[in-house]
C-alpha atoms as a PDB file:
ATOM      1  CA  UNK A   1      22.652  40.757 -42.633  1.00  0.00           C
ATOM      2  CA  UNK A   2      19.336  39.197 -42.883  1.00  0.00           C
ATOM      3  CA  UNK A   3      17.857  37.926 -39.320  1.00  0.00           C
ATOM      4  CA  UNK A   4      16.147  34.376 -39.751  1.00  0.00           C
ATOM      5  CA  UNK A   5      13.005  33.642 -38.957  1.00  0.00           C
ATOM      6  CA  UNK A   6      13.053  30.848 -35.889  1.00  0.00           C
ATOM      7  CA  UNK A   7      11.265  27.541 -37.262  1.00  0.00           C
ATOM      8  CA  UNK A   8       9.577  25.386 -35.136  1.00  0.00           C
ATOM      9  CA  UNK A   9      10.415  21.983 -35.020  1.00  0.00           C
ATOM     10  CA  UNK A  10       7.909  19.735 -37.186  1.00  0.00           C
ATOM     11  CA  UNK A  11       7.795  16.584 -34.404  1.00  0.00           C
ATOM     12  CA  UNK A  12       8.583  17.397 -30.908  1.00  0.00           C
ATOM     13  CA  UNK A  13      10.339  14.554 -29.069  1.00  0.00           C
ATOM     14  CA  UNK A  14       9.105  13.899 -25.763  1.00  0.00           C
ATOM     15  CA  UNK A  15      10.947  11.208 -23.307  1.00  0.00           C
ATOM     16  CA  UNK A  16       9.055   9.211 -21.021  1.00  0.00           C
ATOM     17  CA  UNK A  17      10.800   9.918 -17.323  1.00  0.00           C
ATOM     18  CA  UNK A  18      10.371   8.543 -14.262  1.00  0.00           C
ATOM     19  CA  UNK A  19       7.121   9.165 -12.630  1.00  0.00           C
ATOM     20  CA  UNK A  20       6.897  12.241 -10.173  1.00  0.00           C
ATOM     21  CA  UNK A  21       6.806  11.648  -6.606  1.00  0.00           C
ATOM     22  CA  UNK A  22       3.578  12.074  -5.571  1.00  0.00           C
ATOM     23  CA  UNK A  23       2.648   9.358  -8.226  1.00  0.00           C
ATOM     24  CA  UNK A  24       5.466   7.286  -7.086  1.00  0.00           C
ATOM     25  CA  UNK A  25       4.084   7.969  -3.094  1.00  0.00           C
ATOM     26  CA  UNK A  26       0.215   7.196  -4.468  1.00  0.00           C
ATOM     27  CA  UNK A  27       1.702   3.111  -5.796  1.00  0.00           C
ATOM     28  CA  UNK A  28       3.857   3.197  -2.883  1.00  0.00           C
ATOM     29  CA  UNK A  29       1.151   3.803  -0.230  1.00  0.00           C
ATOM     30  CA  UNK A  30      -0.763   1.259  -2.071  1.00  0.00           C
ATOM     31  CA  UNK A  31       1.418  -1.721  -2.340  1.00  0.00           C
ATOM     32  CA  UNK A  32       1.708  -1.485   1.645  1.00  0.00           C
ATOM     33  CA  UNK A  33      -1.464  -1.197   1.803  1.00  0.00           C
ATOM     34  CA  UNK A  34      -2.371  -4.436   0.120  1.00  0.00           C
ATOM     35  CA  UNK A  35       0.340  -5.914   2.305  1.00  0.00           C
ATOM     36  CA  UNK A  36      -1.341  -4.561   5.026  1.00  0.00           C
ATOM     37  CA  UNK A  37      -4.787  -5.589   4.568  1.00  0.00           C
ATOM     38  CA  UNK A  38      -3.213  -9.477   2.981  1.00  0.00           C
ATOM     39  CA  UNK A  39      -1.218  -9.878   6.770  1.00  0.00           C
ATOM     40  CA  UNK A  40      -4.017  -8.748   8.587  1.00  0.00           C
ATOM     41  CA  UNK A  41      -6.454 -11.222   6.630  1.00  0.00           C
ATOM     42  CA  UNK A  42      -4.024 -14.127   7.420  1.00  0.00           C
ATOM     43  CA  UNK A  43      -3.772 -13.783  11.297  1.00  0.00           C
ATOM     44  CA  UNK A  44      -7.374 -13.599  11.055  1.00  0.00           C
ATOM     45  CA  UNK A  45      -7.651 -16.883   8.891  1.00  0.00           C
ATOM     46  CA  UNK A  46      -4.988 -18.453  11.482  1.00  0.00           C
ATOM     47  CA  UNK A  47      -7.030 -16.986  14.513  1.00  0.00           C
ATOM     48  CA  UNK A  48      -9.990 -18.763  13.419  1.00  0.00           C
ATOM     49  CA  UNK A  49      -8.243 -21.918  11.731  1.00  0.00           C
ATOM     50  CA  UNK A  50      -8.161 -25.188  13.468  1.00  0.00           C
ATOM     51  CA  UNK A  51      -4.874 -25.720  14.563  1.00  0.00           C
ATOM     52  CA  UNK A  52      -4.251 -24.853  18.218  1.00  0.00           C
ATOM     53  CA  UNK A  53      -0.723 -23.812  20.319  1.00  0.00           C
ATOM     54  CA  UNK A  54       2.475 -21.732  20.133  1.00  0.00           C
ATOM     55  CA  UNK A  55       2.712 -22.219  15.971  1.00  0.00           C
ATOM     56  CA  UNK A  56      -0.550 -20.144  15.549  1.00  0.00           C
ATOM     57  CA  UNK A  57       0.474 -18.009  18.085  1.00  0.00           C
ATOM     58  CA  UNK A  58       3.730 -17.367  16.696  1.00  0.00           C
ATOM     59  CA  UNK A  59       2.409 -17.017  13.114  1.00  0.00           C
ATOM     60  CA  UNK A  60       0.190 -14.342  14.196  1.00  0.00           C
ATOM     61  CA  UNK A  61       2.816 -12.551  16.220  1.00  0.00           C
ATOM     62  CA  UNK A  62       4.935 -12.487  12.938  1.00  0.00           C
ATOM     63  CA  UNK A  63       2.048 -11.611  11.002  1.00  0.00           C
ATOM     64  CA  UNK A  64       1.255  -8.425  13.150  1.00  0.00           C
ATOM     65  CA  UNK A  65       4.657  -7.420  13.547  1.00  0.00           C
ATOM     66  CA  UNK A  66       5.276  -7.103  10.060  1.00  0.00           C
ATOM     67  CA  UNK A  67       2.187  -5.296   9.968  1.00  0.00           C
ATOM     68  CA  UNK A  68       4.205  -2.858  12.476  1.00  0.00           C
ATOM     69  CA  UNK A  69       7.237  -2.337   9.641  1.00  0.00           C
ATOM     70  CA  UNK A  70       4.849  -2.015   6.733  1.00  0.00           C
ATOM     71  CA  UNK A  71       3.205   1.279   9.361  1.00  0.00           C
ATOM     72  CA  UNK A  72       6.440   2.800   9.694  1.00  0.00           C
ATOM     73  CA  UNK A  73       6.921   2.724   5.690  1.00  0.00           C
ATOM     74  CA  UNK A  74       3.595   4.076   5.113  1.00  0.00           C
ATOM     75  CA  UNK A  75       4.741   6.974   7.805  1.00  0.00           C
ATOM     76  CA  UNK A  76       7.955   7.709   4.819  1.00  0.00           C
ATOM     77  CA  UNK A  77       4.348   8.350   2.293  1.00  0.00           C
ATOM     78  CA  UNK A  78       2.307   9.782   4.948  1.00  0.00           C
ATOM     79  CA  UNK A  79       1.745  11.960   7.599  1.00  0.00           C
ATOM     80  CA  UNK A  80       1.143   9.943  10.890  1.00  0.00           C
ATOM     81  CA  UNK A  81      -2.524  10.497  11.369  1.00  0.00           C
ATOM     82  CA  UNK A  82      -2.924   9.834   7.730  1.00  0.00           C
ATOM     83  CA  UNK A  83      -1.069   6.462   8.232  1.00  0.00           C
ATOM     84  CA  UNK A  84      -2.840   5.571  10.963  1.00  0.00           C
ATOM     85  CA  UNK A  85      -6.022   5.911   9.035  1.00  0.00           C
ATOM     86  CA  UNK A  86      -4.823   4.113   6.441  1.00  0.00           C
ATOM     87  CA  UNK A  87      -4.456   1.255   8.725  1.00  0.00           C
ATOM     88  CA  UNK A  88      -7.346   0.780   9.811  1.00  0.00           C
ATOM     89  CA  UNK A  89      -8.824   1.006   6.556  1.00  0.00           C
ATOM     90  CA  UNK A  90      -6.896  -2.107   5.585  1.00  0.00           C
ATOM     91  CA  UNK A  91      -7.364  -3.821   8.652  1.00  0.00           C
ATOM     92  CA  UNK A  92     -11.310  -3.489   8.142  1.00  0.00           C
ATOM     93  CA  UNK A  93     -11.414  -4.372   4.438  1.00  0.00           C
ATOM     94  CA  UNK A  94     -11.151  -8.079   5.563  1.00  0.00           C
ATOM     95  CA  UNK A  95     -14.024  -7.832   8.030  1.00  0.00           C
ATOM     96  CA  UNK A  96     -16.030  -5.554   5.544  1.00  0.00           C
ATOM     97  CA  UNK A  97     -15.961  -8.426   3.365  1.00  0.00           C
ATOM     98  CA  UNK A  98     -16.691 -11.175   5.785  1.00  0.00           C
ATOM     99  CA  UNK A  99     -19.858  -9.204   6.810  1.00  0.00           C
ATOM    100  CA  UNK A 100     -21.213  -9.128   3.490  1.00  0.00           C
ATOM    101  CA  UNK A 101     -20.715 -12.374   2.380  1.00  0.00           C
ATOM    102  CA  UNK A 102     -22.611 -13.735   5.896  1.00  0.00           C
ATOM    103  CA  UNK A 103     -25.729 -11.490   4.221  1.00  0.00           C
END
């Protein structure tokens, strides 16, 4: 008996999967880090806004302690000094930009 030659196949079929973790962990860490640096940017704006009392106050409490959930998410993507850098990072982004449009 004759052994046959293996063929290779003419079109290879590839499936799309789901994208690998750290991928996943890279759009993860920067949703909540958009989140981040949008709550941050709002207390600001209601720090500096007009209206006066216990509604800003309370807005900005809310607005920082979400900020507080969204750091213990980014510590599921990252290692705790990494997260905490990553905070600050979006907290200054607002500022960074505030700078440069007053030059």
């Amino acid at each position: 008996m004759k052994k046959r030659k293996k063929r290779k196949p003419l079109v290879q079929l590839v499936l799309p999967t789901a994208p690998t973790t750290p991928e996943r962990n890279q759009s993860d860490v920067a949703r909540l880090m958009a989140e981040i640096t949008a709550h941050y940017e709002s207390a600001q704006w209601a720090l500096s806004g007009h209206t006066v009392g216990v509604s800003q106050h309370a807005f900005i409490t809310r607005r920082m302690e979400h900020i507080g959930i969204l750091h213990e998410e980014l510590e599921k993507h990252l290692t705790p000094e990494e997260a905490a850098k990553a905070m600050i990072e979006a907290m200054e982004k607002p500022d960074e930009a505030k700078e440069s449009e007053d030059t």
